[in-house]
N, C-alpha and C. Protein backbone atom coordinates (compact mmCIF):
# COMPACT_ATOMS: atom_id res chain seq x y z
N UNK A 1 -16.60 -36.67 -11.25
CA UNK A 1 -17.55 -35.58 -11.28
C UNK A 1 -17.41 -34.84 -12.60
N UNK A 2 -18.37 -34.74 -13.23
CA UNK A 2 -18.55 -33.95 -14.29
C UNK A 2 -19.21 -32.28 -14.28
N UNK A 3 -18.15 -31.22 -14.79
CA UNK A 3 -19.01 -30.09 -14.73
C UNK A 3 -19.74 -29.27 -15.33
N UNK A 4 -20.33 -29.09 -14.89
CA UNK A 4 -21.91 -28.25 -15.99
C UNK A 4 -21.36 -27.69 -16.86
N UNK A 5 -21.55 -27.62 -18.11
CA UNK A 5 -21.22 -26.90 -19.70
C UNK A 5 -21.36 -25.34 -19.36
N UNK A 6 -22.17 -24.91 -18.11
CA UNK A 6 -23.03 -23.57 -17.93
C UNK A 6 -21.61 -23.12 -17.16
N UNK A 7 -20.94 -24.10 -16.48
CA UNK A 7 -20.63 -23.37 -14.90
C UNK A 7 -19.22 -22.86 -15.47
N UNK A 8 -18.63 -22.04 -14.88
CA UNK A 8 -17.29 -21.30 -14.78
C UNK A 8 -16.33 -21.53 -13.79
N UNK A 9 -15.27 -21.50 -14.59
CA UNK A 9 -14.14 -22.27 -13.26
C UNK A 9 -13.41 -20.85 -13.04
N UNK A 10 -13.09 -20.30 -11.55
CA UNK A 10 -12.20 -19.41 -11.02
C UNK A 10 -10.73 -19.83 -10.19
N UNK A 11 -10.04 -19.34 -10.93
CA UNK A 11 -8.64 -19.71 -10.52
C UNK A 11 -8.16 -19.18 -9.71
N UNK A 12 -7.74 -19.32 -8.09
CA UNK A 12 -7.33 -18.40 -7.18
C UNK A 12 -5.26 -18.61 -7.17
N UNK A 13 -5.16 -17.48 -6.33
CA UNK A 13 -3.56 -17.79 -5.75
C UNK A 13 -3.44 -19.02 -4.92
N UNK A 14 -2.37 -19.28 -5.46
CA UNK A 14 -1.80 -20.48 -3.83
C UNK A 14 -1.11 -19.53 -2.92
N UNK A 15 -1.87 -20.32 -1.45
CA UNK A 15 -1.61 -19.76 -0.43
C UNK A 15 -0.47 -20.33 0.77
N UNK A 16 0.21 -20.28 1.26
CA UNK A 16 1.41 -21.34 2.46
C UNK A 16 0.22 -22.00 3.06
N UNK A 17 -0.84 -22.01 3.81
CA UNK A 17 -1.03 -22.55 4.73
C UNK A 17 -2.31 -22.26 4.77
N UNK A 18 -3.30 -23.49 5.59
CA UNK A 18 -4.81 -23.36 6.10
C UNK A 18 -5.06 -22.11 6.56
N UNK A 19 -4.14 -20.97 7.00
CA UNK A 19 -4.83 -20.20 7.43
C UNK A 19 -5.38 -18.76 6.13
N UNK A 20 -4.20 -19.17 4.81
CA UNK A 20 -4.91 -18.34 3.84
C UNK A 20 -5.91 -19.08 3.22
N UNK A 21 -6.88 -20.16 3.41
CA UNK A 21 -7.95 -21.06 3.17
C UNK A 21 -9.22 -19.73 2.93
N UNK A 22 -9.53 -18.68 3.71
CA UNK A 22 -10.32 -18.04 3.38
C UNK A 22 -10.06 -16.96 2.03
N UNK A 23 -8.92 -16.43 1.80
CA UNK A 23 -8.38 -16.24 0.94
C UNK A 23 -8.63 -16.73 -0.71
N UNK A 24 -8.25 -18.21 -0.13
CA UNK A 24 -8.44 -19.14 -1.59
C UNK A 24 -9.91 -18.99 -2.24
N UNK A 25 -10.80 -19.35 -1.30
CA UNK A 25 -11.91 -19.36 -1.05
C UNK A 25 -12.30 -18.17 -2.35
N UNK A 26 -11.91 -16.65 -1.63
CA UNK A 26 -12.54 -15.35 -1.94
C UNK A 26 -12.16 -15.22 -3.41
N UNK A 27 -10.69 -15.55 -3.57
CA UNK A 27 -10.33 -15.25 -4.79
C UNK A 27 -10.95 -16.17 -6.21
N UNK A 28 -10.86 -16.93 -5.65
CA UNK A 28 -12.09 -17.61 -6.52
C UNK A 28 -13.23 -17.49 -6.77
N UNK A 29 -14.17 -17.26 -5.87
CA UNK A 29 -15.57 -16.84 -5.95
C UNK A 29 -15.25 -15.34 -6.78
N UNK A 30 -14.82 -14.60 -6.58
CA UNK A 30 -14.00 -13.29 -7.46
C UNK A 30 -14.06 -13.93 -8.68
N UNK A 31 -13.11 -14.49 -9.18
CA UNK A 31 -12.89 -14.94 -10.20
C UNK A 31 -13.99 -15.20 -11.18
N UNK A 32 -14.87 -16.52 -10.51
CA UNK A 32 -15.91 -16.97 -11.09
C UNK A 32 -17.00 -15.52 -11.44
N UNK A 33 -17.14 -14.90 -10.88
CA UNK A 33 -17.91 -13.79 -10.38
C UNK A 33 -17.45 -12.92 -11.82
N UNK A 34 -16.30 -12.67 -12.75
CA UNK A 34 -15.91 -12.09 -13.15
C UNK A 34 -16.12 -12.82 -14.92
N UNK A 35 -15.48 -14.06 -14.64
CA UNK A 35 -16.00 -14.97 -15.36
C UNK A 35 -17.75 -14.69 -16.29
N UNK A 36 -18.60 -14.94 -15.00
CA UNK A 36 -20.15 -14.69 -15.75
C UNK A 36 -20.31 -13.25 -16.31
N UNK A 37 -19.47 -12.12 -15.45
CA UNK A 37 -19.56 -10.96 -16.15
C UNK A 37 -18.90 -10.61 -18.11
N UNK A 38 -17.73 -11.60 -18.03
CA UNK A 38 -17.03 -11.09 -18.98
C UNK A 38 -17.36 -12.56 -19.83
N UNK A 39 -18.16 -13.83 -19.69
CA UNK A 39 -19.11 -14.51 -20.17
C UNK A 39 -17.73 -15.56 -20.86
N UNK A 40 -16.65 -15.50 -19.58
CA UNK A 40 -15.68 -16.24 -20.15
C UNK A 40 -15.92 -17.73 -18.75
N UNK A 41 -15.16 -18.88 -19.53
CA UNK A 41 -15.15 -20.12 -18.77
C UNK A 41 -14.46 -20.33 -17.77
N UNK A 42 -13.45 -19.67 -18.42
CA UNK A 42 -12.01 -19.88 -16.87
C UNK A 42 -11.20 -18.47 -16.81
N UNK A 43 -11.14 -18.10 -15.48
CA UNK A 43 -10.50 -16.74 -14.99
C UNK A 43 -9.69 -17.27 -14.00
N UNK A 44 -8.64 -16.52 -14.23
CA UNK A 44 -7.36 -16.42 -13.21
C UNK A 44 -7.68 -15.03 -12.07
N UNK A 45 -7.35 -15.48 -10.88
CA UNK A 45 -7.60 -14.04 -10.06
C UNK A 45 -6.78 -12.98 -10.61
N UNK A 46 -5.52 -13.69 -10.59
CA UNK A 46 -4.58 -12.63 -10.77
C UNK A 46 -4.61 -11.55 -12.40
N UNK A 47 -5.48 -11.86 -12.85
CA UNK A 47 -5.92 -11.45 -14.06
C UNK A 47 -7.41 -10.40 -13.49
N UNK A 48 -7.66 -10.71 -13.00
CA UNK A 48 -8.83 -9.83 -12.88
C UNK A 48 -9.34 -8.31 -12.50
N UNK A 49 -7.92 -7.51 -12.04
CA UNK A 49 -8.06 -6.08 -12.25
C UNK A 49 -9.09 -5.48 -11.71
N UNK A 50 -9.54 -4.51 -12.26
CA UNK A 50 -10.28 -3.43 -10.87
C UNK A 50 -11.53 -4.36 -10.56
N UNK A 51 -11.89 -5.67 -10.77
CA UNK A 51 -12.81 -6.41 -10.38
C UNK A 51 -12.62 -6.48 -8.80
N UNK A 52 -11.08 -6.88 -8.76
CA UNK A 52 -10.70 -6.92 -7.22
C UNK A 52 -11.72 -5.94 -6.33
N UNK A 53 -11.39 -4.73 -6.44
CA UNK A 53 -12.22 -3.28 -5.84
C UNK A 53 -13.52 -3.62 -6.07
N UNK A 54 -14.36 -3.77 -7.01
CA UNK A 54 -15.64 -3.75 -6.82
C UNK A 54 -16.19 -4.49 -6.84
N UNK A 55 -16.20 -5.79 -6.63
CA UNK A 55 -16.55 -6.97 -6.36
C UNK A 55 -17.03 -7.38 -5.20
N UNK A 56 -15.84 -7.19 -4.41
CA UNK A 56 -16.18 -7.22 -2.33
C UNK A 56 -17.01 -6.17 -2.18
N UNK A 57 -17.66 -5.14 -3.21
CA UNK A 57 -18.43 -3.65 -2.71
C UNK A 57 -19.56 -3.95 -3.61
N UNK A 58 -20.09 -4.46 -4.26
CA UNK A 58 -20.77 -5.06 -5.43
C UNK A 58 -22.42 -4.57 -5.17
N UNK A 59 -22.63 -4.87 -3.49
CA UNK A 59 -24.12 -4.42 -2.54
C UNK A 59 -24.26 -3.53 -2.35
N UNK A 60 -22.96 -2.93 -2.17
CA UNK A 60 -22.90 -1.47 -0.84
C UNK A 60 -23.77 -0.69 -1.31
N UNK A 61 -24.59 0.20 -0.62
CA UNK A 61 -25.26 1.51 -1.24
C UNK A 61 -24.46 2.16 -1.47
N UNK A 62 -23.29 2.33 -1.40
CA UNK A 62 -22.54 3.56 -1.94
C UNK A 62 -21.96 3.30 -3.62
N UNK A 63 -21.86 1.69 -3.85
CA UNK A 63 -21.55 1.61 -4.89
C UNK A 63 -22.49 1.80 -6.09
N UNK A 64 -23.63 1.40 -5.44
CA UNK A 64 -24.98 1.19 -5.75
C UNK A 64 -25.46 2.67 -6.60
N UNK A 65 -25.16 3.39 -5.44
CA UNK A 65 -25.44 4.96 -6.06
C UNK A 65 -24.36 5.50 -6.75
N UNK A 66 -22.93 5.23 -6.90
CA UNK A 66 -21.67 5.66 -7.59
C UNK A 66 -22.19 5.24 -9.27
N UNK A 67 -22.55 3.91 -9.38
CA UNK A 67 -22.71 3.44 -10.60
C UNK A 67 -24.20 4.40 -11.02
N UNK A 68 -25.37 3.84 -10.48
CA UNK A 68 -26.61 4.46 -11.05
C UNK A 68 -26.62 6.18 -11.02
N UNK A 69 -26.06 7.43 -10.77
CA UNK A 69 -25.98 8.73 -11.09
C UNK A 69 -24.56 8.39 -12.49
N UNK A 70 -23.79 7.41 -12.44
CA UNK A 70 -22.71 7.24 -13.50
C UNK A 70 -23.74 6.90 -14.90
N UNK A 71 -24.42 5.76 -14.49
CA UNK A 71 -25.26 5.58 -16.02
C UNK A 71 -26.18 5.77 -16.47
N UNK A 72 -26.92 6.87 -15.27
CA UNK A 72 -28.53 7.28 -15.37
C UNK A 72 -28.68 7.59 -17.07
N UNK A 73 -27.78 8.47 -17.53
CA UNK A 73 -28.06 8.45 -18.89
C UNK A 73 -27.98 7.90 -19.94
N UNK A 74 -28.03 6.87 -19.73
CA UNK A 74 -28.14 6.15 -20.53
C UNK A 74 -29.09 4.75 -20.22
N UNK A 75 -29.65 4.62 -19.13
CA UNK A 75 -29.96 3.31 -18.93
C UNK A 75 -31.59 3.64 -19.30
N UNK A 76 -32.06 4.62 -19.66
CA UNK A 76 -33.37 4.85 -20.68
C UNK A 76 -32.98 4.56 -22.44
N UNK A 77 -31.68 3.66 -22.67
CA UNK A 77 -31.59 3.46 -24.09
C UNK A 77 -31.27 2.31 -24.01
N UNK A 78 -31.89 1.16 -24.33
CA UNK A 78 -31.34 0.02 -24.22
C UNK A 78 -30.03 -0.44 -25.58
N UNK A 79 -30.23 0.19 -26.64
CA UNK A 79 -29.21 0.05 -27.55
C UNK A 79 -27.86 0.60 -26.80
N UNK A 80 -27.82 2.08 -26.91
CA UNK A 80 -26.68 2.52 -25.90
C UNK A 80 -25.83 1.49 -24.97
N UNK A 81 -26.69 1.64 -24.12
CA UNK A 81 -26.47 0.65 -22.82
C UNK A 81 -25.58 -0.89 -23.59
N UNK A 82 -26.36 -1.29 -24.42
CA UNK A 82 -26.01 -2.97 -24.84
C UNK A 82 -24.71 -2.24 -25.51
N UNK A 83 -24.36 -1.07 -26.10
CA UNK A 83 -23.22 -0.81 -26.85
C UNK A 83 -22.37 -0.69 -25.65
N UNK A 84 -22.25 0.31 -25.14
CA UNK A 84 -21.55 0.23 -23.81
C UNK A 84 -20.98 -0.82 -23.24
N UNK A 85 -21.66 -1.16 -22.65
CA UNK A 85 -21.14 -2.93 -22.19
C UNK A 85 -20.57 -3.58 -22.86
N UNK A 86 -20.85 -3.62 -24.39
CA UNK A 86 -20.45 -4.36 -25.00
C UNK A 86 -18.48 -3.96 -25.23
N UNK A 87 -18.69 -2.73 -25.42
CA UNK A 87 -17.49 -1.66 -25.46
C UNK A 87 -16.25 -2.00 -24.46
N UNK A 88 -16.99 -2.20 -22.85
CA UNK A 88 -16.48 -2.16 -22.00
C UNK A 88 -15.74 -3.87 -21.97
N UNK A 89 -16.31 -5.00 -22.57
CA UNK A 89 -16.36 -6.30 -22.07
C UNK A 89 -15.12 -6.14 -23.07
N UNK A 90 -14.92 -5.60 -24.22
CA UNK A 90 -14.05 -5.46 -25.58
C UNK A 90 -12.95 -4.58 -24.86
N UNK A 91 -12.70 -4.14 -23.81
CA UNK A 91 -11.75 -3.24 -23.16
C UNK A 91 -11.28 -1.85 -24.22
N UNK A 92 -12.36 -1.56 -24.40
CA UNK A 92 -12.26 -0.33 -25.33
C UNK A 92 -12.00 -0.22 -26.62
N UNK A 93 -11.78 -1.29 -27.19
CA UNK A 93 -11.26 -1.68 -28.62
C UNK A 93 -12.80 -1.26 -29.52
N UNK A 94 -12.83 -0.54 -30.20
CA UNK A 94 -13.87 -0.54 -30.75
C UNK A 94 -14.23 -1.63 -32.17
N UNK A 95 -13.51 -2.01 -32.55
CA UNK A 95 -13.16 -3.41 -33.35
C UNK A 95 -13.61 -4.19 -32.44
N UNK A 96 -14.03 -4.68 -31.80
CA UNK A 96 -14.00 -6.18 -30.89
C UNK A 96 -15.53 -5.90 -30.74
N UNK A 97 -16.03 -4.03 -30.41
CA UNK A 97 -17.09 -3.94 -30.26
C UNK A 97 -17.83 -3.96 -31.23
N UNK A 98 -17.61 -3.76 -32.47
CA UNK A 98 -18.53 -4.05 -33.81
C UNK A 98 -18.81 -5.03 -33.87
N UNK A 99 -17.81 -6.09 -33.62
CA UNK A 99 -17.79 -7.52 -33.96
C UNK A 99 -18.79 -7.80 -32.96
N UNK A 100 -18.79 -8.23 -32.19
CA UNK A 100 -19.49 -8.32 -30.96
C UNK A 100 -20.82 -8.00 -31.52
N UNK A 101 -21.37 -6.50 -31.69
CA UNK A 101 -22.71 -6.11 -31.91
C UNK A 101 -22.93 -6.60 -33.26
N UNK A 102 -22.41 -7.21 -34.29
CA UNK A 102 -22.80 -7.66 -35.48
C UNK A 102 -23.01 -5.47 -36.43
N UNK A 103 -21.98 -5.18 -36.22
CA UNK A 103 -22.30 -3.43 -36.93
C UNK A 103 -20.40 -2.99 -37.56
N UNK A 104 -20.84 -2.35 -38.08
CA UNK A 104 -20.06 -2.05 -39.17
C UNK A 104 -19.29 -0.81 -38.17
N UNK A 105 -18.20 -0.26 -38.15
CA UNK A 105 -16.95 0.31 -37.03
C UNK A 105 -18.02 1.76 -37.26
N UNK A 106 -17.59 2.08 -38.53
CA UNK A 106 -18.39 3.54 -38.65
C UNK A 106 -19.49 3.99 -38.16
N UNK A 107 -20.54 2.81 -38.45
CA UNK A 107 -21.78 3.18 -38.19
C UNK A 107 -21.76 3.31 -36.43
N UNK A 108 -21.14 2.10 -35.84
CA UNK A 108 -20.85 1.89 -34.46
C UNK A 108 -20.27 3.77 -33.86
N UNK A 109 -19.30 3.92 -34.33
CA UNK A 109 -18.81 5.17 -33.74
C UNK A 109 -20.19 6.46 -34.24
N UNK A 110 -20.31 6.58 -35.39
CA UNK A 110 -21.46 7.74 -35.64
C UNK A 110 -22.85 7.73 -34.56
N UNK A 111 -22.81 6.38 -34.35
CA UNK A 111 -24.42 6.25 -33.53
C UNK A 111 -23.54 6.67 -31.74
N UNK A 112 -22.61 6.04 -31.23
CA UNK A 112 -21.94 6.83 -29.91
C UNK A 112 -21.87 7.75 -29.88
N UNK A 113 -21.13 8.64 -30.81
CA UNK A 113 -20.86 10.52 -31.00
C UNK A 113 -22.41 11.18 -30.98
N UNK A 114 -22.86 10.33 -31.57
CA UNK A 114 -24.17 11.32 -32.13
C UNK A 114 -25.32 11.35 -30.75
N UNK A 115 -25.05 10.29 -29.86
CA UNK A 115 -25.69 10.15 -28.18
C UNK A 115 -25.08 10.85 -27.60
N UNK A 116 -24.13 10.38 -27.57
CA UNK A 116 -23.27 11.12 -26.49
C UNK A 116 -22.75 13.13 -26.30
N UNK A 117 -22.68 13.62 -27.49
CA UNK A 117 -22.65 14.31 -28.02
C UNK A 117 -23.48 15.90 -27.20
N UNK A 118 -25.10 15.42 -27.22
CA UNK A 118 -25.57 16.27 -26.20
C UNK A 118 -25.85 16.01 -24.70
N UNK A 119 -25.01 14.95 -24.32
CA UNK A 119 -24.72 14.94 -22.75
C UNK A 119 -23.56 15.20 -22.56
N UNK A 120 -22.67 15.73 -23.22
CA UNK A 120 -21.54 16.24 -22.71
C UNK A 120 -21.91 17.55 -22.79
N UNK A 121 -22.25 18.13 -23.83
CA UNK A 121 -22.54 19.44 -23.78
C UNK A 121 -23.38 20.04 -22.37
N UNK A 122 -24.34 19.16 -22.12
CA UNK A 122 -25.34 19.06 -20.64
C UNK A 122 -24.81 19.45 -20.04
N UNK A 123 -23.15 18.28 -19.98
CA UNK A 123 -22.68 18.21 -18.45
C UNK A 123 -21.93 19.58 -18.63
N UNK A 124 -20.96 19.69 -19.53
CA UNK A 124 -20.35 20.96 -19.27
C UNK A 124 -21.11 22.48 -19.42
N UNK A 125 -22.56 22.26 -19.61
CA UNK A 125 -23.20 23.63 -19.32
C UNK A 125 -23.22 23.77 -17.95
């Protein structure tokens, strides 16, 4: 069997016995799941961090509404937004995020401060 160039492999824990079979199962689909997010080929569960938590909650309306009042402001900027993510996939490194967006560190940080800037002020009025 040959596998798709597209598809992502998720690496779960080994478990003692058929009865952690559902287990194996989850942690993998996790994995893979984490994989298309972070646009990598192969993920280890045990690598995958607060994915664990919001992953199995991914539908819920509660998460649903936790995230959308979290990014309402921004999800009317599609640059923002693509910086963000991009930020986030870079685990905060802002180097990884320039690179990534094809932008120069400075310009990258002046254009965040300069958004962000009067929604903090918002929030803390």
């Amino acid at each position: 069997m040959r596998l798709n160039e597209n598809a992502g492999i998720g690496y779960r824990n080994a478990h003692s016995s058929y009865e952690g079979m559902d287990y194996c199962l989850r942690e993998g689909y996790y994995a893979s799941i984490v994989g298309k997010i972070e646009e990598k080929r192969k993920v280890n569960y045990n690598k995958i961090r607060i994915y664990r938590i919001l992953i199995p909650k991914k539908n819920s309306a509660e998460q649903t509404l936790f995230m959308f009042s979290y990014l309402e402001p921004i999800l009317d900027h599609h640059e923002v937004f693509k910086t963000v993510v991009q930020y986030v996939l870079a685990a905060g490194n802002i180097d990884e995020t320039a690179k990534r967006l094809v932008v120069i560190r400075i310009r990258l940080g002046i254009g965040l401060i300069s958004f962000t800037k009067p929604l903090i002020k918002k929030q803390l009025a």
